[in-house]
Protein backbone atom coordinates (compact mmCIF):
# COMPACT_ATOMS: atom_id res chain seq x y z
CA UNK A 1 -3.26 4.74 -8.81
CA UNK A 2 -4.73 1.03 -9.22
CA UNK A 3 -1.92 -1.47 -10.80
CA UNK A 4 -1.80 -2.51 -14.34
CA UNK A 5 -1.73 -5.87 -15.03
CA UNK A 6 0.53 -4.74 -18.29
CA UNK A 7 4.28 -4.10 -16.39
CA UNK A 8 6.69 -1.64 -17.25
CA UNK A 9 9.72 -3.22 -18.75
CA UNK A 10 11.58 -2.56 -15.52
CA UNK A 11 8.64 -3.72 -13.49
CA UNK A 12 8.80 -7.24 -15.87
CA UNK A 13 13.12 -7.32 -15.23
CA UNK A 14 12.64 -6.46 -11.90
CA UNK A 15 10.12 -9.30 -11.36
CA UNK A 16 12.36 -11.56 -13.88
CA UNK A 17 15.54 -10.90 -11.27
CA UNK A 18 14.14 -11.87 -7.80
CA UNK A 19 11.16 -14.20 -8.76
CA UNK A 20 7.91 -12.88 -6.57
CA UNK A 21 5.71 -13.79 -5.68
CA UNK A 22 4.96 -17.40 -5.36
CA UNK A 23 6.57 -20.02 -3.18
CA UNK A 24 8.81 -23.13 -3.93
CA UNK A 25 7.84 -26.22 -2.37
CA UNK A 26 10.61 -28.03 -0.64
CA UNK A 27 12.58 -24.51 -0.27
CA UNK A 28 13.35 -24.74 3.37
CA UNK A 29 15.26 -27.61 2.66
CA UNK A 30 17.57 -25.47 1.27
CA UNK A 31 18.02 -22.72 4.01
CA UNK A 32 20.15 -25.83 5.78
CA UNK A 33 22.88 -24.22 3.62
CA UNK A 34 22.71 -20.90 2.84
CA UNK A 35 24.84 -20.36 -0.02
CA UNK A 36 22.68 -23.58 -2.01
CA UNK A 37 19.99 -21.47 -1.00
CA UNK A 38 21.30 -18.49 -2.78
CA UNK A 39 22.10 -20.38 -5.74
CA UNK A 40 19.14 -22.34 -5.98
CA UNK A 41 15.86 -20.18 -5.17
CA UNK A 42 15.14 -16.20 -4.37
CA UNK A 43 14.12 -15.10 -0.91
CA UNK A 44 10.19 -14.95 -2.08
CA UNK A 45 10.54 -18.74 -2.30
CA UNK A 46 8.89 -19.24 1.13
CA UNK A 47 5.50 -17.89 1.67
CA UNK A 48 2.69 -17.71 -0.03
CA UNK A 49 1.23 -14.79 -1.84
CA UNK A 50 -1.14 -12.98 -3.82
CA UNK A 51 -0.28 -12.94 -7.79
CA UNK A 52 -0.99 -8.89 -7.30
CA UNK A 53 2.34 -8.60 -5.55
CA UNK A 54 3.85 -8.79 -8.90
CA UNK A 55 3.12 -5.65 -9.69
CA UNK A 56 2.94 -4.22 -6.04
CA UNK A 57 6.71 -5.33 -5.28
CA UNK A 58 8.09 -3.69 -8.01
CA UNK A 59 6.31 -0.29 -7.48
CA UNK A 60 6.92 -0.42 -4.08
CA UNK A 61 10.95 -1.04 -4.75
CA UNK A 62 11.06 2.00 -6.75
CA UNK A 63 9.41 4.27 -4.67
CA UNK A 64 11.09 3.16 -1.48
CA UNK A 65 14.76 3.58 -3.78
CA UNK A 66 16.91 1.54 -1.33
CA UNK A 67 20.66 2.97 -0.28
CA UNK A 68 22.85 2.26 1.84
CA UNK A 69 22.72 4.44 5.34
CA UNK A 70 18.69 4.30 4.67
CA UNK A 71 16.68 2.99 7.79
CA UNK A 72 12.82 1.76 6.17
CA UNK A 73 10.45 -0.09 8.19
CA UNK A 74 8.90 -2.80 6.10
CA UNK A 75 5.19 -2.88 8.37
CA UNK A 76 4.07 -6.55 7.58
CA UNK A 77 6.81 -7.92 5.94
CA UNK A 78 6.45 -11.56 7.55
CA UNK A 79 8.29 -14.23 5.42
CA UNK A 80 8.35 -12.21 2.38
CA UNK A 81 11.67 -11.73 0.15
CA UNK A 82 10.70 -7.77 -0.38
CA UNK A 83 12.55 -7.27 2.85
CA UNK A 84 16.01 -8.75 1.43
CA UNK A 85 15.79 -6.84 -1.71
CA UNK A 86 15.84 -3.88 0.06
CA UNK A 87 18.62 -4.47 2.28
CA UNK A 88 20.78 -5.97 -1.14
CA UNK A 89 20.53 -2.42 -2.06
CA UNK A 90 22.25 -1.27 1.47
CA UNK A 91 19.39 -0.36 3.47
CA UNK A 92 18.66 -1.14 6.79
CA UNK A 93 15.24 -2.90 7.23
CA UNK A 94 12.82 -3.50 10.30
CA UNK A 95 10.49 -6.22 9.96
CA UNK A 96 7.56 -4.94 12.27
CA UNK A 97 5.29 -7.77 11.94
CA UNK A 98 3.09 -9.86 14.72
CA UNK A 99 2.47 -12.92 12.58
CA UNK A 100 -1.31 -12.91 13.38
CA UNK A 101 -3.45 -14.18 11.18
CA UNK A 102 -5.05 -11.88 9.01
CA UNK A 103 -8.11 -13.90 7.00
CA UNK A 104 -5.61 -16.73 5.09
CA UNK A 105 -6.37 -20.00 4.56
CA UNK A 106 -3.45 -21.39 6.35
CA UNK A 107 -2.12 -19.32 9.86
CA UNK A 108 1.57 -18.26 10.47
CA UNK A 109 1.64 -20.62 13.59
CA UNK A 110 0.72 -23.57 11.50
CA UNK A 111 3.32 -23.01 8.28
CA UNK A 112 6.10 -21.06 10.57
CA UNK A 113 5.86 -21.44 14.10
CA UNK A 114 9.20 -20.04 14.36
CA UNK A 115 9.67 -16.96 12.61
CA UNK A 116 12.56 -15.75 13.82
CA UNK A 117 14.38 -18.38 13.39
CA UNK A 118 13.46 -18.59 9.81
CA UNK A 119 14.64 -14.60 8.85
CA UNK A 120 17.55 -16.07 11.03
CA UNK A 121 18.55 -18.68 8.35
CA UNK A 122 16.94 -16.39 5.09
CA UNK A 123 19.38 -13.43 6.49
CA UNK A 124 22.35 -15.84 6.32
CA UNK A 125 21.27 -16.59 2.94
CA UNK A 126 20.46 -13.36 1.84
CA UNK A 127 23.38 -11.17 3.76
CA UNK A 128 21.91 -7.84 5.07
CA UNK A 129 20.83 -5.81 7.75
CA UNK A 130 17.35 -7.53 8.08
CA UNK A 131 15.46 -7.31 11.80
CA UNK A 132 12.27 -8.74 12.84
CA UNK A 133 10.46 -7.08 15.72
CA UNK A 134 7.38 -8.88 16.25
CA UNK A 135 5.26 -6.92 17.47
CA UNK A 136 2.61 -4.10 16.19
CA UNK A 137 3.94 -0.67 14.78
CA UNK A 138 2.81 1.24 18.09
CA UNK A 139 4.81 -1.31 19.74
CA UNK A 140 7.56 -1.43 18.31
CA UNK A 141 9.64 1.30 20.08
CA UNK A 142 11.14 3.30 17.18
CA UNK A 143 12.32 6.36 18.40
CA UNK A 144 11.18 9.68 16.67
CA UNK A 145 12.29 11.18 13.68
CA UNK A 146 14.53 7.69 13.31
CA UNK A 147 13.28 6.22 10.04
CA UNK A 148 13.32 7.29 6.50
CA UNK A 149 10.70 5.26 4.44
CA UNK A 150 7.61 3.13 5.86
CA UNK A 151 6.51 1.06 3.24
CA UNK A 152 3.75 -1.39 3.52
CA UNK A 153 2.34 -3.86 1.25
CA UNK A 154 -0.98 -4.70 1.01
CA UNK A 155 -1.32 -5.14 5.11
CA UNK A 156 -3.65 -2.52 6.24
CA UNK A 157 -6.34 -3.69 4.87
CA UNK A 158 -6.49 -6.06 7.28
CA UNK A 159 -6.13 -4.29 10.03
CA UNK A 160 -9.13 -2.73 12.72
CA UNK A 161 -10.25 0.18 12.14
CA UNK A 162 -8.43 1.08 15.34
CA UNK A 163 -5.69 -0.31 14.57
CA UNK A 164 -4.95 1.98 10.98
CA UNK A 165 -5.25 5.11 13.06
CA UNK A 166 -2.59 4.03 15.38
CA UNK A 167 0.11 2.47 12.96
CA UNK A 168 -0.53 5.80 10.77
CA UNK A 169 0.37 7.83 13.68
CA UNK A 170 3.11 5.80 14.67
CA UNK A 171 4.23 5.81 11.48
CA UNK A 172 4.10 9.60 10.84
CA UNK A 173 6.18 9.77 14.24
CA UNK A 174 8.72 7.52 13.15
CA UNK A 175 9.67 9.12 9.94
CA UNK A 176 12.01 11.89 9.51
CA UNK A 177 11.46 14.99 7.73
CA UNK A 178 11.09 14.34 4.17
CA UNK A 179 10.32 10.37 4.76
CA UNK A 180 7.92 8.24 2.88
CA UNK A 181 4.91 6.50 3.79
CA UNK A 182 4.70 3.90 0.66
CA UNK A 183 1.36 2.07 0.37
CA UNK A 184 -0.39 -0.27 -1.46
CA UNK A 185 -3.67 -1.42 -0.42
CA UNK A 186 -6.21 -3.95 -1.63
CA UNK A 187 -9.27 -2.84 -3.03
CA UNK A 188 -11.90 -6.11 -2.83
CA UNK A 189 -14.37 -5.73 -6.03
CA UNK A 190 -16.68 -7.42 -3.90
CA UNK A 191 -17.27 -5.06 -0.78
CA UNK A 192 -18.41 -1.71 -0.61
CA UNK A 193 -18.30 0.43 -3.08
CA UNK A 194 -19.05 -2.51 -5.37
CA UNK A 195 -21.80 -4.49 -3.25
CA UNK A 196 -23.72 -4.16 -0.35
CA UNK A 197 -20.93 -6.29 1.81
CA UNK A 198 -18.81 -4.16 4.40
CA UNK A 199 -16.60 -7.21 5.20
CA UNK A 200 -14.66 -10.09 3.99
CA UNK A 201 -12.90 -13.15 5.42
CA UNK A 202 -9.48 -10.59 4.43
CA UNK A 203 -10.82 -7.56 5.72
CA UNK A 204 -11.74 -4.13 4.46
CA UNK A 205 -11.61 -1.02 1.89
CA UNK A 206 -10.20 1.38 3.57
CA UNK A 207 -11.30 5.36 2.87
CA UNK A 208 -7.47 6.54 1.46
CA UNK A 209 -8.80 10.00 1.91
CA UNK A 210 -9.26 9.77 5.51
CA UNK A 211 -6.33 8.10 5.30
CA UNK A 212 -4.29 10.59 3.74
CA UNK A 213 -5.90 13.55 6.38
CA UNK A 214 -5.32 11.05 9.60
CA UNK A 215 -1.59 11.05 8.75
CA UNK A 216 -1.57 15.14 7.68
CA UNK A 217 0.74 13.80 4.87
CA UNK A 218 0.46 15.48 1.37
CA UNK A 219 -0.10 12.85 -1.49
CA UNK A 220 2.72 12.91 -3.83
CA UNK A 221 2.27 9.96 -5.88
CA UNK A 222 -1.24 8.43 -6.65
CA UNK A 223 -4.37 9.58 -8.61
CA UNK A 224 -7.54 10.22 -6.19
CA UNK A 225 -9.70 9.70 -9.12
CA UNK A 226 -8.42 5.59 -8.44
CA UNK A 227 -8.14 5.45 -4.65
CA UNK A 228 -11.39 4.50 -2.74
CA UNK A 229 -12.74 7.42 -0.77
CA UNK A 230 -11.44 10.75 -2.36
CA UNK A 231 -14.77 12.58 -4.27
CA UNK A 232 -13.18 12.38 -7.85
CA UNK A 233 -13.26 7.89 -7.25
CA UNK A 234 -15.45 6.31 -8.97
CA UNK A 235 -16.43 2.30 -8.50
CA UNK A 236 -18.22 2.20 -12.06
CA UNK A 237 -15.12 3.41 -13.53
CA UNK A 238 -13.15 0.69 -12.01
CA UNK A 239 -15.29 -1.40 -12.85
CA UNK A 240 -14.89 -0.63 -16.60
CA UNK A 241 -11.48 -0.62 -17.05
CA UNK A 242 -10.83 -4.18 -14.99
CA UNK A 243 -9.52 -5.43 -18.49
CA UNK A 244 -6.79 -3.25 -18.04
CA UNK A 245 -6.34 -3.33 -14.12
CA UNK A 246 -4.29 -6.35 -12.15
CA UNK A 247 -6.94 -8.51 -10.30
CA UNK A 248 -5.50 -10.44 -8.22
CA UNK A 249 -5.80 -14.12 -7.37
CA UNK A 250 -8.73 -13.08 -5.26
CA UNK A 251 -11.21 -10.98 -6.52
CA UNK A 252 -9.03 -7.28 -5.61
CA UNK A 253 -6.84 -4.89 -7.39
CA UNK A 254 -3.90 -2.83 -5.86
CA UNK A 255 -4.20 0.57 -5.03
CA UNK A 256 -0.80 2.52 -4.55
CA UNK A 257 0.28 5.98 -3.14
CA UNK A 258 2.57 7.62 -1.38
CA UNK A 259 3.01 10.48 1.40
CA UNK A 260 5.29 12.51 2.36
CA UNK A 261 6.40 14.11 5.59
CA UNK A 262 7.41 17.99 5.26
């Protein structure tokens, strides 16, 4: 499915709760003491983001439905407060991220040179079970079978081409029998299918079909006929309907699905 930029009620109270996805500036300031912190701003208040995550962050809550005694590996999560809702609802999340630089206007080492320090201080002010391995998915030594829900949010777009095929099949190794791969995924409106342009300065639209049969995963929530690459999509039909879709602060819209592991 592509987002809406019309939210569901609980999308809007959701989004109305925890505040994504724009930072506050001066925030950090407040991380000195955590409880001001708490009181004062949400954990999305320090990093930057697209305006798409407001629907993204939402969807991507429900479908991951954190519990307690749930392991989910949030691939990508850098900075961003979606980690720290999750683990208020008693899971147990793993922040796999590298903090490379993935096409923004401003790099990680320039804005947070120290990011573990900085989930240090947000996890103080936000009490859970929040870990940072920085590193790649391939890399980061989950055993098999050990996690229940990979979720990631608008990150492998970005990636290598390379790069997809082995976080998929890392992922599909880490998850457990009946786990979740939850995804959303920018779709640029000016690349391919759209123009003649393979590339931009984020990255690339990624064929969800071959996707979907690199993993072996069955679909079970998402509409082919608005994911880029499965036969029934169609770019004029997006194209149509962008009154209705959320484009984001740069010119994308969110495509979401989910698989699941037998």
């Amino acid at each position: 499915m592509i987002g809406r930029k019309r939210l569901t009620p609980e999308h809007a109270a959701w989004n109305a709760a925890w505040q994504p996805p724009f930072p506050v500036p001066g925030a950090r300031r407040f991380l000195r003491m955590p409880w001001l912190a708490r009181r004062t701003v949400s954990p999305f208040a320090f990093q930057p983001n697209s305006s798409m995550r407001q629907f993204e962050y939402p969807w991507a809550y429900d479908q991951v439905a954190p519990h307690p005694g749930q392991v989910v590996v949030d691939l990508g999560g850098a900075l961003s407060g979606f980690q720290f809702t999750l683990a208020a609802a008693g899971a147990s999340v793993i922040n796999v991220d590298p903090f490379l630089d993935y096409g923004g206007s401003l790099s990680y080492a320039e804005y947070v040179p120290t990011p573990q320090a900085m989930l240090s201080k947000m996890n103080r002010a936000w009490p859970g079970d929040v870990r940072l391995s920085r590193t790649t998915l391939p890399n980061a030594n989950l055993e098999p079978e050990s996690v229940d829900v990979v979720v990631s949010v608008s990150t492998l777009e970005h990636f290598p081409p390379d790069e997809i095929a082995d976080t998929l099949d890392s992922a599909v190794l880490a998850l457990r029998p009946g786990g979740r791969l939850v995804l959303t995924v920018d779709l640029f409106l000016d690349l391919a299918p759209f123009t003649d342009r393979t590339e931009n300065r984020w990255g690339t639209n990624i064929d969800l079909r071959a996707l979907c049969e690199r993993t072996g995963l069955p679909l079970v929530v998402g509409q082919p006929h608005e994911l880029c690459g499965f036969y029934e999509f169609s770019p004029r039909e997006v194209q149509a309907n962008l009154g209705e879709l959320f484009v984001g602060s740069y010119p994308a819209v969110p495509q979401a699905l989910v698989l699941q592991k037998p």
